[in-house]
C-alpha atoms as a PDB file:
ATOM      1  CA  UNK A   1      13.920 -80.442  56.257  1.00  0.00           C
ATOM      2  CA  UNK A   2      17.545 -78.756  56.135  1.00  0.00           C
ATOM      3  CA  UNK A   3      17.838 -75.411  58.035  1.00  0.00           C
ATOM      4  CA  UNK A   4      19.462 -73.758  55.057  1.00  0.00           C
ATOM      5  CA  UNK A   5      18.528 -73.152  51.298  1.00  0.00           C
ATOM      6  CA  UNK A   6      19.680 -75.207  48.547  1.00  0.00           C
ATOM      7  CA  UNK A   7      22.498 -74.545  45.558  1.00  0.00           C
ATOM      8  CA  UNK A   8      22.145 -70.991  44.582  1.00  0.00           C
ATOM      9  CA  UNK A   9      21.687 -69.169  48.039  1.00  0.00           C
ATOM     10  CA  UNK A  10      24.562 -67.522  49.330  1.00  0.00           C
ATOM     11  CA  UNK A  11      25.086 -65.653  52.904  1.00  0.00           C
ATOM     12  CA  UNK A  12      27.499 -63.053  51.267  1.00  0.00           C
ATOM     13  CA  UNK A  13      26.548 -59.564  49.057  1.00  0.00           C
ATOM     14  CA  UNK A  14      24.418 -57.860  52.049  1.00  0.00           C
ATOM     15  CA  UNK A  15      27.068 -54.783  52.223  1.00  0.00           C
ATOM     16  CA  UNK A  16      25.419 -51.591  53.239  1.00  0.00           C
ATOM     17  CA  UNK A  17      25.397 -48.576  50.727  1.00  0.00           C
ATOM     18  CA  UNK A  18      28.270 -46.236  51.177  1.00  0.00           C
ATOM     19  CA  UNK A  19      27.128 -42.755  53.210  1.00  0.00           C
ATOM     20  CA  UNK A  20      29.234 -40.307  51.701  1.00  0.00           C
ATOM     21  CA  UNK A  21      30.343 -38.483  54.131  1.00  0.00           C
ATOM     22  CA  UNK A  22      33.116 -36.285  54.747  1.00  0.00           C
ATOM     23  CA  UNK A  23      33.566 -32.183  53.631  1.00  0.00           C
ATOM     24  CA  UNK A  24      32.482 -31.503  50.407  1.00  0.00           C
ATOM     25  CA  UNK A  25      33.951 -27.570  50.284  1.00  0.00           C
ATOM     26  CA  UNK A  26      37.536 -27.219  51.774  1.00  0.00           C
ATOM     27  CA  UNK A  27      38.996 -24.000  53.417  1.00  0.00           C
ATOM     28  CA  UNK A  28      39.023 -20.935  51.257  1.00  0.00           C
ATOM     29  CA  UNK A  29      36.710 -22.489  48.717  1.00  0.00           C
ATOM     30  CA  UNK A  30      33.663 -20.132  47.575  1.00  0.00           C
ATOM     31  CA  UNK A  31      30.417 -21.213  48.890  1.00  0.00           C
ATOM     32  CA  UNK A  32      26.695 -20.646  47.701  1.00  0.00           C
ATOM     33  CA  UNK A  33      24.069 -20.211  50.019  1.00  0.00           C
ATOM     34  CA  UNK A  34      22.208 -23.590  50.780  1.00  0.00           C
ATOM     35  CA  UNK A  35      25.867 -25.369  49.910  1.00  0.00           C
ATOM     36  CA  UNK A  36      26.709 -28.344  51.955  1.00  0.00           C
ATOM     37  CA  UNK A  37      30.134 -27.615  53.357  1.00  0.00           C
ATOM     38  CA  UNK A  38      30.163 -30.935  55.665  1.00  0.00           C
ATOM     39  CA  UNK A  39      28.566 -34.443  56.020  1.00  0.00           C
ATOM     40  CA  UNK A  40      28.985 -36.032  59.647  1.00  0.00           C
ATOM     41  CA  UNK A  41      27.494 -38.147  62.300  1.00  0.00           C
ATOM     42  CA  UNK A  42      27.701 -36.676  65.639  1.00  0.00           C
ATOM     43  CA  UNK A  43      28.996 -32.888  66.114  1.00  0.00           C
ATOM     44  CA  UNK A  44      32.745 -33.573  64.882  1.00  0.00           C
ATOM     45  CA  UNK A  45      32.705 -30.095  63.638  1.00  0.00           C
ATOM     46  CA  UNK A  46      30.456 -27.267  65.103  1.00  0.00           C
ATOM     47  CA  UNK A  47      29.199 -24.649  63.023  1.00  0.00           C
ATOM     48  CA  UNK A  48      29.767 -20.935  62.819  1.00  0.00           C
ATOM     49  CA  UNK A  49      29.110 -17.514  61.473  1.00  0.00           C
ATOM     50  CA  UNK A  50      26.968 -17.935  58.489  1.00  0.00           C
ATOM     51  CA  UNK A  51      26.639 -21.510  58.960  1.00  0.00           C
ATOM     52  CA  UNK A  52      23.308 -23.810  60.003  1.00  0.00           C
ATOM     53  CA  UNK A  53      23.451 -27.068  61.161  1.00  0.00           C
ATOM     54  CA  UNK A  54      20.976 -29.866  59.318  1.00  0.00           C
ATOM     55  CA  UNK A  55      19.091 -32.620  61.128  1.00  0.00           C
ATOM     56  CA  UNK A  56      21.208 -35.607  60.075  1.00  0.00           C
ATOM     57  CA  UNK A  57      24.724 -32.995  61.524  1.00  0.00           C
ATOM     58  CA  UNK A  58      25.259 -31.417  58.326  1.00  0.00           C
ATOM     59  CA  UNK A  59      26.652 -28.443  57.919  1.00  0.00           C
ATOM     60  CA  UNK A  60      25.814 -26.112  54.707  1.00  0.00           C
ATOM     61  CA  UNK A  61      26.274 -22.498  54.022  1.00  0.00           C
ATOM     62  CA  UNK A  62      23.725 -19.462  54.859  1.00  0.00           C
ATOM     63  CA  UNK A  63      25.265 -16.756  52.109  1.00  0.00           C
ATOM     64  CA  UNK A  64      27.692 -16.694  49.971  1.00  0.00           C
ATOM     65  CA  UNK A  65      31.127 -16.257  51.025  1.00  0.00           C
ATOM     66  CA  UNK A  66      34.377 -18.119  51.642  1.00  0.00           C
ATOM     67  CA  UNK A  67      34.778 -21.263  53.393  1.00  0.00           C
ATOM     68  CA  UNK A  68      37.169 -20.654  56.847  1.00  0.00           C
ATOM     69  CA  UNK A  69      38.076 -23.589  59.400  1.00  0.00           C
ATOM     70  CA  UNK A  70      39.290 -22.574  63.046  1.00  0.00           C
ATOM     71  CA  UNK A  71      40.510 -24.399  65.866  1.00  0.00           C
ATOM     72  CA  UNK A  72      39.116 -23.025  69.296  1.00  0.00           C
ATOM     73  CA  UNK A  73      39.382 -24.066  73.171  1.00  0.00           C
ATOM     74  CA  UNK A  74      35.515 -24.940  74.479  1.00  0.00           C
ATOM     75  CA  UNK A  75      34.712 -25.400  77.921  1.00  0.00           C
ATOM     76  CA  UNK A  76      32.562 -28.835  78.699  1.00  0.00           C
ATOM     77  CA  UNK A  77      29.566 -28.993  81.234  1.00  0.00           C
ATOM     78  CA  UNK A  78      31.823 -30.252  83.615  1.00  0.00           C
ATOM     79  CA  UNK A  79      34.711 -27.557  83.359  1.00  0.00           C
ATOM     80  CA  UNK A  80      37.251 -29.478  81.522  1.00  0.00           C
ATOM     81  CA  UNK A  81      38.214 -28.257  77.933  1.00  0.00           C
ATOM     82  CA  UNK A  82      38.720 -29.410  74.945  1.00  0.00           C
ATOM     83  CA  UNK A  83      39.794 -28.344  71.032  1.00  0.00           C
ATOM     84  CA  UNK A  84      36.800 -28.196  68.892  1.00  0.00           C
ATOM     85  CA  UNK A  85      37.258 -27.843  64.676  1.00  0.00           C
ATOM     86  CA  UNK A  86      34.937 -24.692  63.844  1.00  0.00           C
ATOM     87  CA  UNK A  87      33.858 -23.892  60.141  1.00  0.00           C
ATOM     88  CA  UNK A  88      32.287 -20.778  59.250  1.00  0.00           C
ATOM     89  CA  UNK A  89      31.778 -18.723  56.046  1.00  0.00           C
ATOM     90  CA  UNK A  90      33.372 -14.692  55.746  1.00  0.00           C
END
């Protein structure tokens, strides 16, 4: 008995389904309420005024309004600091 299939089976074409992530409104775009402004694994980018955070890390809009990114200083459990990316809608 061979440990492999015969003519016609092929190891190849098992690629994964792309996950689309990424932002999907960019500063001082309009959003909608229920909008998603960001896709993301992990907390890349925390959320702010007028913004909830979903399950899967995604960020989408509360009301309507316009799209605003920030940079701010945030201080760690452990007292050293770091630059996190805010978004929040005004």
């Amino acid at each position: 008995m061979s440990t492999t299939k015969s003519a016609g089976a092929t190891k190849l074409g098992r690629d994964s389904q792309p996950k689309y992530l990424g932002i999907k409104l960019y500063d001082g775009q309009k959003a909608r309420p229920g909008m998603i402004i960001l896709k993301q694994r992990g907390s890349k980018v925390l959320a702010g005024k007028n913004v909830k955070k979903g399950a899967d890390d995604t960020l989408y809009a509360l009301k309507e309004g316009v799209i605003k990114f920030a940079t701010k200083s945030k201080t760690n459990f452990d007292g050293s600091k770091r630059k996190a990316k805010i978004v929040s809608v005004e």
